[in-house]
Protein backbone atom coordinates (compact mmCIF):
# COMPACT_ATOMS: atom_id res chain seq x y z
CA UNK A 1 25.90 78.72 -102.72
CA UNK A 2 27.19 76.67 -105.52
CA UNK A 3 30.17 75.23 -104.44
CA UNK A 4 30.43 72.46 -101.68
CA UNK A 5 31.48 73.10 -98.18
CA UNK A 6 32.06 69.28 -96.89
CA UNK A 7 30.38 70.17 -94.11
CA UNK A 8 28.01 68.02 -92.31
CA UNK A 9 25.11 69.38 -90.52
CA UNK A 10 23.19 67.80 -87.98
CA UNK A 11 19.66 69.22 -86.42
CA UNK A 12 18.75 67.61 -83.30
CA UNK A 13 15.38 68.88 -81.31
CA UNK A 14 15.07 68.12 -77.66
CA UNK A 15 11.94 67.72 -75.96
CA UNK A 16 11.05 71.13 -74.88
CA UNK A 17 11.85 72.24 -78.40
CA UNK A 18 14.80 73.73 -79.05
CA UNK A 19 17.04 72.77 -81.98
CA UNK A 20 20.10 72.32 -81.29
CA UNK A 21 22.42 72.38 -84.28
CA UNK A 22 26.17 70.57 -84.75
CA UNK A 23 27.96 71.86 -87.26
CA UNK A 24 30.87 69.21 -88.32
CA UNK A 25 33.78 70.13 -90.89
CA UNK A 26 35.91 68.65 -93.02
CA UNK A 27 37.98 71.90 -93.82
CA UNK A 28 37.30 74.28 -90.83
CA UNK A 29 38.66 77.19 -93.08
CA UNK A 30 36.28 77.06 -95.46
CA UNK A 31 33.99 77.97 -92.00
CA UNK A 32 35.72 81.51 -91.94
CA UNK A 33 34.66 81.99 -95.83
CA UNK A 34 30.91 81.02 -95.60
CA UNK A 35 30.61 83.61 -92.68
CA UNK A 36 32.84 86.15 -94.37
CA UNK A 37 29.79 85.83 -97.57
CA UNK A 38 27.11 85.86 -95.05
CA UNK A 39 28.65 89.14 -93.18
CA UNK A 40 28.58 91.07 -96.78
């Protein structure tokens, strides 16, 4: 991944250990793109 996604990403842990994780976007499209690379 070379290009920036202006996304912010946020990892939180709670105390019986799951992560939860909040995914925060500047340009939700660009969302629909990283999955579409992931999914090929």
């Amino acid at each position: 991944m070379s290009e920036k996604l202006g996304a912010k990403v946020s990892l939180v842990r709670n105390a019986s250990g799951k992560a939860k994780v909040t995914i925060s976007l500047d340009e939700p499209h660009k969302l629909e793109q990283l999955i579409a690379k992931l999914e090929s």
